[in-house]
C-alpha atoms as a PDB file:
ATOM      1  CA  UNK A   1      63.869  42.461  87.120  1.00  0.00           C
ATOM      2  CA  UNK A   2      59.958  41.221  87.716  1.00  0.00           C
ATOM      3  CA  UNK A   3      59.143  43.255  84.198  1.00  0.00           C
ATOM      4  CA  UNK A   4      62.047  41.248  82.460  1.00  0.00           C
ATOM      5  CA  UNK A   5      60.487  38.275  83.885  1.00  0.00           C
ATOM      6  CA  UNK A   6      57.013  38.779  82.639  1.00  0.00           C
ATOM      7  CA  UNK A   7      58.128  40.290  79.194  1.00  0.00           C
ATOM      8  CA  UNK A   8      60.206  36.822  79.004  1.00  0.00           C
ATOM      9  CA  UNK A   9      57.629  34.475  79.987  1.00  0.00           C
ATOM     10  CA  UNK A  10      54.698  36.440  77.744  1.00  0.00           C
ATOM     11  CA  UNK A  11      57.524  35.961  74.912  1.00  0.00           C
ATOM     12  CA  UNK A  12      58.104  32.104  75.883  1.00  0.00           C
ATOM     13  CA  UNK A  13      54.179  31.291  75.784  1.00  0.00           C
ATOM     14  CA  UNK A  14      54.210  33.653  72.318  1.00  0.00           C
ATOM     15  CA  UNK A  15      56.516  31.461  71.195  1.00  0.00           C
ATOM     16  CA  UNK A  16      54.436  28.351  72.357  1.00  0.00           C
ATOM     17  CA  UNK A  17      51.354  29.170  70.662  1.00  0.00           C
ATOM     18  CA  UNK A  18      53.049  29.885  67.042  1.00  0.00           C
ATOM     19  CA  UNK A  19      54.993  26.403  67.669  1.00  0.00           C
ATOM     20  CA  UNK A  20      51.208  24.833  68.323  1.00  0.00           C
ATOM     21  CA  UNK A  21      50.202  26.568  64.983  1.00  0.00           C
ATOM     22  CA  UNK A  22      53.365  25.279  63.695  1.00  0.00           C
ATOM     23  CA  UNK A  23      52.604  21.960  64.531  1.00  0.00           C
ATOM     24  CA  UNK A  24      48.566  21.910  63.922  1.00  0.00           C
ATOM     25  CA  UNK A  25      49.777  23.027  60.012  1.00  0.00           C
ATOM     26  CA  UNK A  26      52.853  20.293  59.897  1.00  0.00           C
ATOM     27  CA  UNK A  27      49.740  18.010  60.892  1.00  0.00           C
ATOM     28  CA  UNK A  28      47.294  18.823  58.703  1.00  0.00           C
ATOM     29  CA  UNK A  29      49.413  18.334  56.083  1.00  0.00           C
ATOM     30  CA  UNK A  30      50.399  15.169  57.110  1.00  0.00           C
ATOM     31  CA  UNK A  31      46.438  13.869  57.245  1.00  0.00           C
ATOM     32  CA  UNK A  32      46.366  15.381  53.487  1.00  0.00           C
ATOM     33  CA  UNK A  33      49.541  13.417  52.305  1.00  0.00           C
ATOM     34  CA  UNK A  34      47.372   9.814  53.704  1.00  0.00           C
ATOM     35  CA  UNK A  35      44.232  11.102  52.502  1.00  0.00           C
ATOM     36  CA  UNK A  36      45.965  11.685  49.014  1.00  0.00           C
ATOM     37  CA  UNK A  37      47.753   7.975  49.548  1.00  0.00           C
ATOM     38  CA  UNK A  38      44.370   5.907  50.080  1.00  0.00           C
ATOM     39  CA  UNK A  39      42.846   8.209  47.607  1.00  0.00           C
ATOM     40  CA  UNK A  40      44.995   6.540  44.934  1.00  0.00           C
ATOM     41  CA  UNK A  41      43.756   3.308  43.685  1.00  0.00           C
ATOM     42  CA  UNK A  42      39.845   5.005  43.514  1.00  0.00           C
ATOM     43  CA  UNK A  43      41.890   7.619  41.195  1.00  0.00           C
ATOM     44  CA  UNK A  44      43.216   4.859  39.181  1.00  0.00           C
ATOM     45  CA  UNK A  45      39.837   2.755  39.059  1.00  0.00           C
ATOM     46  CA  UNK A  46      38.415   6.133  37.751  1.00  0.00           C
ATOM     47  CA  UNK A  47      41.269   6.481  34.922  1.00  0.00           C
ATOM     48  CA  UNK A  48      40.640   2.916  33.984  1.00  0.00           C
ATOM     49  CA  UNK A  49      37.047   3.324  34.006  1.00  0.00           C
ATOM     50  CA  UNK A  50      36.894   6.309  31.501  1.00  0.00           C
ATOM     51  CA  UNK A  51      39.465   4.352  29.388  1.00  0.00           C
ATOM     52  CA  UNK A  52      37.349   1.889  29.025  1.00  0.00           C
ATOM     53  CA  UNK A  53      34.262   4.324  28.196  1.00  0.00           C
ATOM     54  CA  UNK A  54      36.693   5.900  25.447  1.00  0.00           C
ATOM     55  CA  UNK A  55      37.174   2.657  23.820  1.00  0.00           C
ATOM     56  CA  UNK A  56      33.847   1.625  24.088  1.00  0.00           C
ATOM     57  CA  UNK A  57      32.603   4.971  22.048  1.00  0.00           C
ATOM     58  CA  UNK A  58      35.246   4.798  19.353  1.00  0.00           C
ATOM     59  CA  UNK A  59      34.839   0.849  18.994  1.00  0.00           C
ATOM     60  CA  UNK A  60      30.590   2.070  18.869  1.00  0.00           C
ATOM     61  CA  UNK A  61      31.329   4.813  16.255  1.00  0.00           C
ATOM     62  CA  UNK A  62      33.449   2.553  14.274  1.00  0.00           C
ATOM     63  CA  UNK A  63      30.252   0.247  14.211  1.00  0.00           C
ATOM     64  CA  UNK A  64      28.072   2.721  12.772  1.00  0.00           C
ATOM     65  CA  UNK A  65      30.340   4.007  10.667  1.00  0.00           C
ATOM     66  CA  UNK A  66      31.008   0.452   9.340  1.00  0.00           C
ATOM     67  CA  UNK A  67      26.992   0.255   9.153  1.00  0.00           C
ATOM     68  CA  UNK A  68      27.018   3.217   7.364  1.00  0.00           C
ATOM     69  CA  UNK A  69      29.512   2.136   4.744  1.00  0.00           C
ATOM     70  CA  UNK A  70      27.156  -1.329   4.098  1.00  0.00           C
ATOM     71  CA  UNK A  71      24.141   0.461   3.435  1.00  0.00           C
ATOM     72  CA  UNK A  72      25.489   2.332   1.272  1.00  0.00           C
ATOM     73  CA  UNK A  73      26.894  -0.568  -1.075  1.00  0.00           C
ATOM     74  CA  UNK A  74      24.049  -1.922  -0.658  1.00  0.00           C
ATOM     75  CA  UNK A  75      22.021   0.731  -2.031  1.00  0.00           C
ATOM     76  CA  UNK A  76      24.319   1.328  -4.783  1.00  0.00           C
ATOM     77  CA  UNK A  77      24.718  -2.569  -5.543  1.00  0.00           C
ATOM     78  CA  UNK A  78      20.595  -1.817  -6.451  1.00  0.00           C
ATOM     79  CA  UNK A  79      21.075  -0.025 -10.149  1.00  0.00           C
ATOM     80  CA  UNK A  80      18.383   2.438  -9.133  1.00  0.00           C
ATOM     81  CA  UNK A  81      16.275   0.329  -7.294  1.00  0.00           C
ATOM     82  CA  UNK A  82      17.075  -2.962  -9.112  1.00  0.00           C
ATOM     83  CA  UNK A  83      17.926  -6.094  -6.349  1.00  0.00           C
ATOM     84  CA  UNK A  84      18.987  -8.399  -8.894  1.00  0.00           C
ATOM     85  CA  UNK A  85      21.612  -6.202 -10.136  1.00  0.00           C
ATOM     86  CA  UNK A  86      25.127  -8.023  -8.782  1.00  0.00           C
ATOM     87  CA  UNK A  87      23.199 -10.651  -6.975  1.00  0.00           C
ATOM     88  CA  UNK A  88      26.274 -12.861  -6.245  1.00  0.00           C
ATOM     89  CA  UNK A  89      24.064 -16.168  -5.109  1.00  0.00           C
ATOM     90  CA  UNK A  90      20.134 -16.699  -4.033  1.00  0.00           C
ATOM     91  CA  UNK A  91      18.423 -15.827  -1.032  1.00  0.00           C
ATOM     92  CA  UNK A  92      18.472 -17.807   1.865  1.00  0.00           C
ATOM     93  CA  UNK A  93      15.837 -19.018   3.195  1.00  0.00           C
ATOM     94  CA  UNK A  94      14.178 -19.911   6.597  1.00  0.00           C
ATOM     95  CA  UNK A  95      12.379 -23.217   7.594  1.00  0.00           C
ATOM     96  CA  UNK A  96       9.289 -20.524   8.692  1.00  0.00           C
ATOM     97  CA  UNK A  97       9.381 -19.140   5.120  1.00  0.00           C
ATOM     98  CA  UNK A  98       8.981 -22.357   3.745  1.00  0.00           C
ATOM     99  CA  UNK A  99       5.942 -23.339   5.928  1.00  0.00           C
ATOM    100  CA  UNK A 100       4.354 -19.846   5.333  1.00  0.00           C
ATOM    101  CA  UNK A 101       4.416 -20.620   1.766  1.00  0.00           C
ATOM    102  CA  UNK A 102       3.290 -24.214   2.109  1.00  0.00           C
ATOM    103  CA  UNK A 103       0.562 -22.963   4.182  1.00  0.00           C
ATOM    104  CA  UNK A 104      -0.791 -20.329   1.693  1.00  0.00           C
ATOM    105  CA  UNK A 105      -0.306 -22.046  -1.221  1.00  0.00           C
ATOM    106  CA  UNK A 106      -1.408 -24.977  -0.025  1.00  0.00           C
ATOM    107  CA  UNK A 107       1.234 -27.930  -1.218  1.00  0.00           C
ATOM    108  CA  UNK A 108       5.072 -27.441  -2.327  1.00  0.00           C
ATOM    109  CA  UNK A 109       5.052 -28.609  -5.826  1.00  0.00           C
ATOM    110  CA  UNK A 110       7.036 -26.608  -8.316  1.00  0.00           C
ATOM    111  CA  UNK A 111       5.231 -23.843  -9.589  1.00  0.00           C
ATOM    112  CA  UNK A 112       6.139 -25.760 -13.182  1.00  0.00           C
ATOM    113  CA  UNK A 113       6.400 -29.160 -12.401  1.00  0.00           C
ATOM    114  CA  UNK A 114       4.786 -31.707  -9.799  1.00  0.00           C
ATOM    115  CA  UNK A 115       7.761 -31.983  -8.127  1.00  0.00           C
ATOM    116  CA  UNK A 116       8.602 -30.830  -4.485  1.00  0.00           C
ATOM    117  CA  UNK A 117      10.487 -27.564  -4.331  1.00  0.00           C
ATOM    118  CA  UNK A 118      12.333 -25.217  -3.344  1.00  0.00           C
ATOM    119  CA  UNK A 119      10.778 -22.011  -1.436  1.00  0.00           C
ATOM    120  CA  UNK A 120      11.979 -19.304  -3.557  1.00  0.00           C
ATOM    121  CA  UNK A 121      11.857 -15.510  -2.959  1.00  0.00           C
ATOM    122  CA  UNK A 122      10.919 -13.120  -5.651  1.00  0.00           C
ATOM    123  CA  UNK A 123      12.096  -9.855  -4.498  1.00  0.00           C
ATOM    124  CA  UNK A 124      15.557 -11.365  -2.356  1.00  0.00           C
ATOM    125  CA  UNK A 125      16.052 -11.448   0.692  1.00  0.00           C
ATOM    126  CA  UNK A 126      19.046  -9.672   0.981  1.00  0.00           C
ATOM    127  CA  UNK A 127      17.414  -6.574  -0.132  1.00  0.00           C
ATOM    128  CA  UNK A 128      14.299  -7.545   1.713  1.00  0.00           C
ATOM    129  CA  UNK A 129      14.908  -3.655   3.211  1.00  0.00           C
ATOM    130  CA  UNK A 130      14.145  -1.708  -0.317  1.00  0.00           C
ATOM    131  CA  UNK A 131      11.087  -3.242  -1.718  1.00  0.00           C
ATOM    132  CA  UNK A 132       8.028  -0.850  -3.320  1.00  0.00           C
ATOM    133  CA  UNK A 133       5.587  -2.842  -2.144  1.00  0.00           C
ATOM    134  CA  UNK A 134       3.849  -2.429   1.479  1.00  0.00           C
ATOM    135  CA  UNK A 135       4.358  -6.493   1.718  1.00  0.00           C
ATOM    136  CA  UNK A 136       6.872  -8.388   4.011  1.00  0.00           C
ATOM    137  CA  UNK A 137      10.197 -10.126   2.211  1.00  0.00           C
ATOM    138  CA  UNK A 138       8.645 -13.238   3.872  1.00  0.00           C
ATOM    139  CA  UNK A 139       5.569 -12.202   2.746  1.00  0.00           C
ATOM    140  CA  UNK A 140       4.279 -15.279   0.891  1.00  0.00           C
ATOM    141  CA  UNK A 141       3.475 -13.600  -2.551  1.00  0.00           C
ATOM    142  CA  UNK A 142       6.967 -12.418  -2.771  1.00  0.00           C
ATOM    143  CA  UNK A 143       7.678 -16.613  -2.654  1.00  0.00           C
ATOM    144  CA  UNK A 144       6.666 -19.467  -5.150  1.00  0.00           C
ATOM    145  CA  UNK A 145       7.915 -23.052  -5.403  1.00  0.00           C
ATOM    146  CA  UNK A 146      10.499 -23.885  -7.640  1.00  0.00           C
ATOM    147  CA  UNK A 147      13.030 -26.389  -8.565  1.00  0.00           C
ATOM    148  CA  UNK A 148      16.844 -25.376  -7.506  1.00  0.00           C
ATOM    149  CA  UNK A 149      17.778 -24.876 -10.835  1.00  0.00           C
ATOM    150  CA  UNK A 150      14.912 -22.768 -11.804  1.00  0.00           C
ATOM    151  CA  UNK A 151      15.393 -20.522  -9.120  1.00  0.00           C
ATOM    152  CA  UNK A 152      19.111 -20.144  -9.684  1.00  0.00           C
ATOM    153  CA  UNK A 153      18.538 -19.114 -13.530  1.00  0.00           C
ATOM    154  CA  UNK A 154      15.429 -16.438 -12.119  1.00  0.00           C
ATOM    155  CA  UNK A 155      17.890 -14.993  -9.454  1.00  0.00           C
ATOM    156  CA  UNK A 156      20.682 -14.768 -12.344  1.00  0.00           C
ATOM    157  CA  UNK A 157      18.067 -13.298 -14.841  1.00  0.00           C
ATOM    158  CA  UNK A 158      18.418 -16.020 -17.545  1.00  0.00           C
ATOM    159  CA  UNK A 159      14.716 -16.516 -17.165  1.00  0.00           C
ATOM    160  CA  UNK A 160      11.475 -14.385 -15.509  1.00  0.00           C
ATOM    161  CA  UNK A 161       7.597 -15.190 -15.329  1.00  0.00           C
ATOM    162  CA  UNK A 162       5.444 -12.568 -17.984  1.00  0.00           C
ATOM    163  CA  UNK A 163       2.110 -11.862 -16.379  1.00  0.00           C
ATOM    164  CA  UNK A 164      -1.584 -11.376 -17.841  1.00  0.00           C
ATOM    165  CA  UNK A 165      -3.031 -10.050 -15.010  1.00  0.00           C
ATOM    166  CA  UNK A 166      -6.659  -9.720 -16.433  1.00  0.00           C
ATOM    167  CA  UNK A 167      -6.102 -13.735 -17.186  1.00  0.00           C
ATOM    168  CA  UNK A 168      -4.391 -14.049 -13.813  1.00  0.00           C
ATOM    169  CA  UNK A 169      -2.115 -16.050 -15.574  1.00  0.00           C
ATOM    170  CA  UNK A 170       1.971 -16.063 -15.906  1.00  0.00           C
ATOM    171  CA  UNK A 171       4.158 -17.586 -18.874  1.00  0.00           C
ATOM    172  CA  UNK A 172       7.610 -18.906 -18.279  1.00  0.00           C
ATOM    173  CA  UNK A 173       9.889 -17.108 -20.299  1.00  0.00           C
ATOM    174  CA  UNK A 174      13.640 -18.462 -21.184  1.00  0.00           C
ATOM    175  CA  UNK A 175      15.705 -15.429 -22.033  1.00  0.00           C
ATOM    176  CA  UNK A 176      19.168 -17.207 -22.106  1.00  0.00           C
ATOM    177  CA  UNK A 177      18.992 -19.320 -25.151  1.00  0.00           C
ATOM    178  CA  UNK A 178      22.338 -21.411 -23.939  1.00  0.00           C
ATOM    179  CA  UNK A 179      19.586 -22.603 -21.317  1.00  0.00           C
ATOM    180  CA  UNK A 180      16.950 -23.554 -23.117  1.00  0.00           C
ATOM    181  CA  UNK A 181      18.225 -27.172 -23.976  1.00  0.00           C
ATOM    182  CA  UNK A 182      20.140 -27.902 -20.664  1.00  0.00           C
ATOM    183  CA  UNK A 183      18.166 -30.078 -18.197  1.00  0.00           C
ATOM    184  CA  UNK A 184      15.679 -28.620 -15.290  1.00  0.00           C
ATOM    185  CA  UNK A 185      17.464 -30.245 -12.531  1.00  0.00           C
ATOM    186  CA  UNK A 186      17.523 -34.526 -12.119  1.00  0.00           C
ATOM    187  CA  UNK A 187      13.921 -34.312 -14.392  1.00  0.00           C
ATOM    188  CA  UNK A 188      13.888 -35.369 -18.012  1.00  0.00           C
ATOM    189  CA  UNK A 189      12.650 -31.784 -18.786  1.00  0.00           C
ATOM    190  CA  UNK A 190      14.561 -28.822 -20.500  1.00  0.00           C
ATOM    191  CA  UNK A 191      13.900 -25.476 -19.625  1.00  0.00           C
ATOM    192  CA  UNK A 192      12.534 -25.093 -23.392  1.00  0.00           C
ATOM    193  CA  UNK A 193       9.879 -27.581 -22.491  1.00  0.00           C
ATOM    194  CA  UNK A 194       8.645 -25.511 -19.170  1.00  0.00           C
ATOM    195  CA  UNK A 195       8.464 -22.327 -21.914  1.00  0.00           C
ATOM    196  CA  UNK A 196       5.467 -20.716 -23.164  1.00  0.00           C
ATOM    197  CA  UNK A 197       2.668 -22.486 -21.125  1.00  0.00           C
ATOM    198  CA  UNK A 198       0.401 -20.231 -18.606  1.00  0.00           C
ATOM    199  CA  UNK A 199      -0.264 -20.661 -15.235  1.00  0.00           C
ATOM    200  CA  UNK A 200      -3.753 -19.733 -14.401  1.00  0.00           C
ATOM    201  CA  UNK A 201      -4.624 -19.269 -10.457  1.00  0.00           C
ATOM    202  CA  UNK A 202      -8.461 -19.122  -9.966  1.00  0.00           C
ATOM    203  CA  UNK A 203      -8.225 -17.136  -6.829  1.00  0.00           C
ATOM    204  CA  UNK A 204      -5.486 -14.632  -4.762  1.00  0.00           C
ATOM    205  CA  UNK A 205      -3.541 -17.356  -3.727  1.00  0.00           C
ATOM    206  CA  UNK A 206      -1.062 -16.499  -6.179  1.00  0.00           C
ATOM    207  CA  UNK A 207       2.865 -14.716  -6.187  1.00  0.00           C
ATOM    208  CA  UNK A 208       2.855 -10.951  -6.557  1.00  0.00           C
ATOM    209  CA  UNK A 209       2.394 -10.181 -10.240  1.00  0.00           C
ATOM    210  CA  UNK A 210       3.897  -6.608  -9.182  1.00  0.00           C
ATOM    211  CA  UNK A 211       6.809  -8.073  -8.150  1.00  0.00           C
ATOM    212  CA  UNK A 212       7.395 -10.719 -11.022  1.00  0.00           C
ATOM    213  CA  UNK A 213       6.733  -8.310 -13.277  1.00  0.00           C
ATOM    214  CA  UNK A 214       9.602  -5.711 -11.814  1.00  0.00           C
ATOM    215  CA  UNK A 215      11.900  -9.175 -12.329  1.00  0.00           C
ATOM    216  CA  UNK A 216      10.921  -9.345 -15.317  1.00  0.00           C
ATOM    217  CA  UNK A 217      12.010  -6.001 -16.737  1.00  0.00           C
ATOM    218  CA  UNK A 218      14.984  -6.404 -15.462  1.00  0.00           C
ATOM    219  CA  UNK A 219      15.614  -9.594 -16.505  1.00  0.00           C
ATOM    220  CA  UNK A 220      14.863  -8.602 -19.724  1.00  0.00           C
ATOM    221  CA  UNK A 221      17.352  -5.119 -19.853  1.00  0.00           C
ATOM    222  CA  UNK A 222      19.887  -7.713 -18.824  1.00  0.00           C
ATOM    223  CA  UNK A 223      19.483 -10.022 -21.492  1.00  0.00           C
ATOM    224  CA  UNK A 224      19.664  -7.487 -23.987  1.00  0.00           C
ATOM    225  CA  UNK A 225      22.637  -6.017 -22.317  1.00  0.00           C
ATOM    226  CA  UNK A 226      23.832  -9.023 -22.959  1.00  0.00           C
ATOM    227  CA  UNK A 227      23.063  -9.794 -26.488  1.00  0.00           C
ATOM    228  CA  UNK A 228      21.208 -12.780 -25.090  1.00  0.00           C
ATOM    229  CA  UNK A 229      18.432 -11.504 -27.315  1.00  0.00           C
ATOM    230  CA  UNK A 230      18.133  -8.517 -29.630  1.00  0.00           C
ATOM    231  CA  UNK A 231      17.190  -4.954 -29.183  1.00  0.00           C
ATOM    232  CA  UNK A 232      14.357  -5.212 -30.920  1.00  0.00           C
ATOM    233  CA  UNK A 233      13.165  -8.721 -29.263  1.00  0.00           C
ATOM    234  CA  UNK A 234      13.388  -6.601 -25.512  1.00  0.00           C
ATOM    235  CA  UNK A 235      11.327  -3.979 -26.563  1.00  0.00           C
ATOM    236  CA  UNK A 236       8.536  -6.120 -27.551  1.00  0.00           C
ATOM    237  CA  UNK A 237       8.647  -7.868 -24.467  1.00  0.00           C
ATOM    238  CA  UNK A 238       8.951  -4.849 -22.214  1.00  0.00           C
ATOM    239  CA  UNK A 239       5.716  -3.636 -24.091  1.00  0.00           C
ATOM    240  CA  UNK A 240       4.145  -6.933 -22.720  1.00  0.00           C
ATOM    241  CA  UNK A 241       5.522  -6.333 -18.950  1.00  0.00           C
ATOM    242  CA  UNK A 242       2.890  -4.215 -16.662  1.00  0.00           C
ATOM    243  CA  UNK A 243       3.815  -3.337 -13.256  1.00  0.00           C
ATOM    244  CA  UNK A 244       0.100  -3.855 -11.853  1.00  0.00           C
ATOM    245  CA  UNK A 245      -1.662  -6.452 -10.216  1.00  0.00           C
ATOM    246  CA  UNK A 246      -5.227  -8.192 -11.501  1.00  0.00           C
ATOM    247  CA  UNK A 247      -8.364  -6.455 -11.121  1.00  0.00           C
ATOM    248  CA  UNK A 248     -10.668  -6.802  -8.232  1.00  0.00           C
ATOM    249  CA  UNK A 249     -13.231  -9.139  -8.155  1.00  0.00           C
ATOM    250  CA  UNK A 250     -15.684  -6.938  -8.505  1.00  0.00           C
ATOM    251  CA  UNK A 251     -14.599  -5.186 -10.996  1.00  0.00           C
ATOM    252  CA  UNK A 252     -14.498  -8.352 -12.910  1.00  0.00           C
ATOM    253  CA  UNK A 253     -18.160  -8.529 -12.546  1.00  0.00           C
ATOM    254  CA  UNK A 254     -18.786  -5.298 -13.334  1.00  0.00           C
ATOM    255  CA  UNK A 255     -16.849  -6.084 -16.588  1.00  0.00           C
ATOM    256  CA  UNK A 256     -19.131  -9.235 -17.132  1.00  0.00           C
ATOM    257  CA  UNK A 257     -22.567  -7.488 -16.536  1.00  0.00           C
ATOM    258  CA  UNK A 258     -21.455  -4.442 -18.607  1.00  0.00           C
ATOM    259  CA  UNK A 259     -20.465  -6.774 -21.513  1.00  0.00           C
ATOM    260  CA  UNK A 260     -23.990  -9.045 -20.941  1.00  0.00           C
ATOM    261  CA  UNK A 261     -26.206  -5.818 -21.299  1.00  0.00           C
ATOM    262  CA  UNK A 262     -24.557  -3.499 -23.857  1.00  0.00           C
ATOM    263  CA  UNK A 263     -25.162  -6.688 -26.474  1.00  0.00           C
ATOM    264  CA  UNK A 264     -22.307  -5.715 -28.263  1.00  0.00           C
ATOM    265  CA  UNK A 265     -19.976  -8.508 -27.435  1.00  0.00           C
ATOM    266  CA  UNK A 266     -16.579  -8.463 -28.178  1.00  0.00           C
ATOM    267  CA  UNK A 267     -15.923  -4.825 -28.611  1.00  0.00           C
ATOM    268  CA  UNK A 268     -17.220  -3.985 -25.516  1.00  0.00           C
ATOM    269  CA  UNK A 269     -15.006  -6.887 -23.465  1.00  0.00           C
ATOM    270  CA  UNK A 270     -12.100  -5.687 -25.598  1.00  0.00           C
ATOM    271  CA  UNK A 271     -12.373  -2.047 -24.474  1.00  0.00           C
ATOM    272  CA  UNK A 272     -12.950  -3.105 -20.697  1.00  0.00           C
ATOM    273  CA  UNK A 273     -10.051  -5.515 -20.810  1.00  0.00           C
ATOM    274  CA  UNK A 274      -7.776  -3.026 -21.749  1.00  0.00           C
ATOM    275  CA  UNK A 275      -9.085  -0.792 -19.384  1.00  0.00           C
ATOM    276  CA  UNK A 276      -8.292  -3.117 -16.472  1.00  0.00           C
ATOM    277  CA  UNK A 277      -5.068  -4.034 -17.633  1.00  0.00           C
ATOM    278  CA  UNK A 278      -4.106  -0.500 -16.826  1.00  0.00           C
ATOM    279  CA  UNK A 279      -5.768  -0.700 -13.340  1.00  0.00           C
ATOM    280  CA  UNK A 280      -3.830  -0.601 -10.099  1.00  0.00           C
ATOM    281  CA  UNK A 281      -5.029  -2.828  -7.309  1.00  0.00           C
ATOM    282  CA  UNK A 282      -4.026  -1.115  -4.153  1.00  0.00           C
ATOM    283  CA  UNK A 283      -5.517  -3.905  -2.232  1.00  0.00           C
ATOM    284  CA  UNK A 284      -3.210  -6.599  -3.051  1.00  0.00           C
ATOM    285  CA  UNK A 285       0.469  -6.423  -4.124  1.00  0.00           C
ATOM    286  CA  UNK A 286       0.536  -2.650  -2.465  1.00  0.00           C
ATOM    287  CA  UNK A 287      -1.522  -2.467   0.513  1.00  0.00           C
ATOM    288  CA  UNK A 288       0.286   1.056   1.395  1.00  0.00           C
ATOM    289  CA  UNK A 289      -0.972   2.230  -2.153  1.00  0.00           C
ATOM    290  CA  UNK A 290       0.066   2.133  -5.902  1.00  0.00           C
ATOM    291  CA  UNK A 291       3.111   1.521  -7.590  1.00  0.00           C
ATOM    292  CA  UNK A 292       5.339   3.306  -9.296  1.00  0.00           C
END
């Protein structure tokens, strides 16, 4: 009967201990099922929170993408290189731009007229980001003064600026003859009357005659494209139009001691000219080095 006893009370506290183990399991459980509870909302924040990174990457790729897709109209709105090709409108400008200019050239007459005008960029601004030259779009020899409505008839290629650059000179050109009679703004001018007349500048404080001449050219493809003047009338003029700037100044006095002591006079000067006309001035209009 005492061995019954024992076996029963060894079986009882057997019993005991896998209830405990029972319990300690039931327990832990429990303590995961709140741990899981008030581990909710932080499980949510971090759903939201990578949501939000998700839409913030596509909305970002969608940018550059949409980047992408401008520069590339852009480029292609250049006809290989050419910024007035589809020009809708001019360039704006900036109150800085127009002070910059003031400042070089020293008053804001019209490049053609006394009047006050208009600061006017050469190479636009909108395509400021593709030009040849090592100069800024704000650069103030990509800017001259002009009246409004010359600068609307250079940005839509009815007119362009032919440079000598051994004279340092430039000659308005009217390529649109329905222009030539209308009136240059409020004056009493035509645009016929500001044709044909060169502009002289006695020192560097002058617009880029790299850049005006690149206007010109196309200006002048355009007009023959269309029929604003004839085949044969372009190709004269595009034999006139030299991508180059003037010479140095001291190779203009090499060119004037060179002529003085070979005593042959014009010949001489003649050859030398041409020689210079031909010249590239890295110096000026392409500080990073000729152009193309």
């Amino acid at each position: 009967a005492g061995e019954n006893v024992n076996t029963a009370r060894e079986n009882v506290n057997t019993a005991r201990r896998a209830v405990n183990i029972a319990l300690d399991a039931v327990q832990r459980a429990l303590d995961a099922v709140q741990r899981a509870g008030a581990d909710a909302p932080t499980m949510m924040q971090q759903e939201s929170f990578q949501a939000m990174m998700q839409q913030q990457q596509e909305s970002f790729q969608a940018t550059i993408m949409q980047f992408q897709a401008t520069m590339q109209s852009q480029i292609a709105s250049l006809g290989h290189n050419d910024p007035w090709e589809g020009l809708s409108s001019t360039s704006s400008t900036s109150p800085d731009f127009r002070a910059r200019l003031s400042a070089f050239y020293g008053s804001t007459n019209c490049l053609l007229t006394s009047r006050d005008g208009t600061a006017a960029h050469i190479w636009p601004r909108s395509r400021g980001f593709s030009m040849p030259t090592g100069l800024g779009v704000d650069h103030p020899k990509n800017g001259m003064f002009l009246l409004r409505a010359i600068e609307l008839a250079f940005d839509k290629r009815q007119v362009c600026f032919l440079c000598d650059p051994f004279r340092r000179s430039i000659t308005f050109k009217v390529l649109d003859p329905n222009l030539k009679g209308q009136s240059v703004g409020s004056t009493a001018q035509v645009f016929q009357d500001l044709e044909g007349k060169p502009k002289c500048f006695k020192d560097d404080k002058r617009p880029s005659f790299d850049l005006l001449s690149r206007h010109a050219k196309s200006a002048i493809r355009f007009a023959m494209r269309q029929n604003t003047i004839s085949e044969q009338d372009g190709a004269k003029l595009l034999e006139t139009v030299v991508v180059s700037s003037p010479p140095r100044e001291h190779e203009r006095e090499s060119l004037g001691s060179s002529t003085a002591s070979s005593g042959k006079g014009g010949s001489a000067a003649s050859s030398g000219s041409v020689r210079l006309r031909n010249r590239r001035d890295r110096s000026e209009d392409h500080p990073g080095g000729r152009s193309s």
